[in-house]
Protein backbone atom coordinates (compact mmCIF):
# COMPACT_ATOMS: atom_id res chain seq x y z
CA UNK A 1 -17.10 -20.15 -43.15
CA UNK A 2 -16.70 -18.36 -39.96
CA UNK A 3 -13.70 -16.91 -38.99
CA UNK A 4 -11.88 -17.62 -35.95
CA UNK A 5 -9.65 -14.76 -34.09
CA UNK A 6 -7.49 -15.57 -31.36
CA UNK A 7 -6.60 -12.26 -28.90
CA UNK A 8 -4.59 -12.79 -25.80
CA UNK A 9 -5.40 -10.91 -22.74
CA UNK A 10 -2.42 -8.33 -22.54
CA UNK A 11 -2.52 -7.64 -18.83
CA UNK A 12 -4.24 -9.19 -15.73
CA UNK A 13 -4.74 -6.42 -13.07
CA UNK A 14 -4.68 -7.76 -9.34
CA UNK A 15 -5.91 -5.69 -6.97
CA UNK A 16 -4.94 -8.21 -3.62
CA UNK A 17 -3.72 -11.35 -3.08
CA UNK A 18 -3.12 -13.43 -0.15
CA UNK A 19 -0.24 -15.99 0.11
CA UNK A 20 -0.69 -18.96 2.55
CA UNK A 21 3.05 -20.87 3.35
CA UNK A 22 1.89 -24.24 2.14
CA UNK A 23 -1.07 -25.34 -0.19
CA UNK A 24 -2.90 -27.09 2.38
CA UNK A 25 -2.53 -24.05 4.37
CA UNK A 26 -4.30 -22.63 1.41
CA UNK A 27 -7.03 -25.39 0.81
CA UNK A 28 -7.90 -25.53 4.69
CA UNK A 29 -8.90 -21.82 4.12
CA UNK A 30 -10.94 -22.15 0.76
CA UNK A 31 -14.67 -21.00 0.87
CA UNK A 32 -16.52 -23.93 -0.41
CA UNK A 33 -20.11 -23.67 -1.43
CA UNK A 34 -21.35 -27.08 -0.89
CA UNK A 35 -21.57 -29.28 -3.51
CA UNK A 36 -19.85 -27.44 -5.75
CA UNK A 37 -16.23 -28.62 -6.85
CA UNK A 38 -12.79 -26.75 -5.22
CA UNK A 39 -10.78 -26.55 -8.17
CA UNK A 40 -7.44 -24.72 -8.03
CA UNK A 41 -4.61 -24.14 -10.44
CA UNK A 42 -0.61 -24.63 -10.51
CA UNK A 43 2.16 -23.84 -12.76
CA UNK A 44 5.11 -22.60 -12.27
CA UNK A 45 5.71 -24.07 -8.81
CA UNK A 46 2.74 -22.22 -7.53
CA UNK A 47 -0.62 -23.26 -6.65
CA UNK A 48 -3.46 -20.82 -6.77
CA UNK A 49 -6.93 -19.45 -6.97
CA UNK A 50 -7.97 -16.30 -8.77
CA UNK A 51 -11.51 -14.49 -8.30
CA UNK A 52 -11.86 -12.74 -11.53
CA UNK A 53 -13.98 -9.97 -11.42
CA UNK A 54 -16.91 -10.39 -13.87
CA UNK A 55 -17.46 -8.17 -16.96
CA UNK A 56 -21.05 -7.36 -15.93
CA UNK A 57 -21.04 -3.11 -16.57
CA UNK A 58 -19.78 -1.45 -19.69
CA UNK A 59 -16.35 -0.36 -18.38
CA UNK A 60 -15.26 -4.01 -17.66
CA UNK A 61 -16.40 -4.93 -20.70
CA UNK A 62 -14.59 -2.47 -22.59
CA UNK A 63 -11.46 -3.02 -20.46
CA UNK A 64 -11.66 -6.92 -21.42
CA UNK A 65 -12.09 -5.89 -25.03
CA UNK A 66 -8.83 -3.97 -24.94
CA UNK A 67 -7.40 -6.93 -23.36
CA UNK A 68 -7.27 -6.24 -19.73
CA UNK A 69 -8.83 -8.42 -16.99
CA UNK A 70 -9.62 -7.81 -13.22
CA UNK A 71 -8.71 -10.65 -10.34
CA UNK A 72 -10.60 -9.36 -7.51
CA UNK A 73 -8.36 -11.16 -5.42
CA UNK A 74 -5.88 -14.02 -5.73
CA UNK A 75 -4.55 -16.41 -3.14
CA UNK A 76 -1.94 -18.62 -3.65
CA UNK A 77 0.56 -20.74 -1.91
CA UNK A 78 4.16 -22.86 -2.75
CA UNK A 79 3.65 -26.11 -4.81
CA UNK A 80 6.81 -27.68 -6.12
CA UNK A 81 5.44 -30.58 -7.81
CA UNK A 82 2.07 -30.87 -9.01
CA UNK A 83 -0.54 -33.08 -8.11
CA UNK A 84 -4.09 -33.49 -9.47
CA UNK A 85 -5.63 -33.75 -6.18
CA UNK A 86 -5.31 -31.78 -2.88
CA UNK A 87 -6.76 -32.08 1.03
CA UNK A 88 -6.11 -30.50 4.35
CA UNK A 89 -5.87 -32.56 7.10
CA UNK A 90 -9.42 -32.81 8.65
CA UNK A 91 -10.32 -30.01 5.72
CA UNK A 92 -11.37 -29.92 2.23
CA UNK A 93 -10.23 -31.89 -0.82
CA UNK A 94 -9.77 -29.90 -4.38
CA UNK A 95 -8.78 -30.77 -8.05
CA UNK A 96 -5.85 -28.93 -9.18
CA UNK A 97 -5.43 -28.45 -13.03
CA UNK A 98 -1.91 -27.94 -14.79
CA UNK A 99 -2.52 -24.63 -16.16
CA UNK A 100 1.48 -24.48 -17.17
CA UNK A 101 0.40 -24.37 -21.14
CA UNK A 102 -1.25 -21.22 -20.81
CA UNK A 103 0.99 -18.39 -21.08
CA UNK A 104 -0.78 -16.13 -19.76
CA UNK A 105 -1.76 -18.59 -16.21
CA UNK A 106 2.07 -19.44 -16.27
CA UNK A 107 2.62 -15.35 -16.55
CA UNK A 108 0.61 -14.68 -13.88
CA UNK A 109 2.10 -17.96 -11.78
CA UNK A 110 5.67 -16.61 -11.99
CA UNK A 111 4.37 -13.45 -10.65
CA UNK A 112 2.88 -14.91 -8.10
CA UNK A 113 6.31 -16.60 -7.15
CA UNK A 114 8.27 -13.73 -7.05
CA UNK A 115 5.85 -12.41 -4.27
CA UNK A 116 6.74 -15.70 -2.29
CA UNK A 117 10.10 -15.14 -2.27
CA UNK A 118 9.12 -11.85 -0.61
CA UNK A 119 9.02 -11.08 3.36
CA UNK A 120 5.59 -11.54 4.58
């Protein structure tokens, strides 16, 4: 039988972020590689995309195993109500994904909303 361990990241470390003032504001300024899917996030009233850094050397790897991750960078933008689907006007279209059940995306989301609600 193999066992199965479940271990929560403890702490997500962002070192920026951007906000935009709406999501399409935020969409319209996405870096698409062509053909590949946009896909953003949203919970909490916030819509967002993280660039996690990836563990690739031995000190990332040991900070993930002590339950610590890196976002690069983060940008992020107001969504009241979700929607599956975004666009900009004569921009981009993306699939958003309701990431509200993860407590640790809804953590990070509510974070992410208190910077909002601060002066630009």
């Amino acid at each position: 039988m193999v066992q199965v361990t479940y271990r929560p990241i403890k702490e997500i470390v962002i070192l920026d972020y951007v906000k935009f003032p709406t999501a399409q504001e935020l969409v319209k300024n996405m870096i698409i590689q062509p053909g590949a899917p946009a896909v953003l996030y949203w919970a909490e009233g916030v819509i967002f995309l993280p660039f996690p850094l990836t563990p690739n050397n031995e000190k990332l790897v040991e900070e993930l195993i002590e339950g610590r991750g890196y976002w690069m960078i983060v940008s992020f933008a107001p969504m009241p109500t979700y929607n599956s689907m975004i666009s900009a006007e004569k921009g981009p279209e993306a699939l958003v994904i309701n990431v509200s059940r993860s407590k640790t995306l809804s953590s990070v989301a509510r974070w992410l909303k208190e910077r909002l609600a601060e002066d630009s």
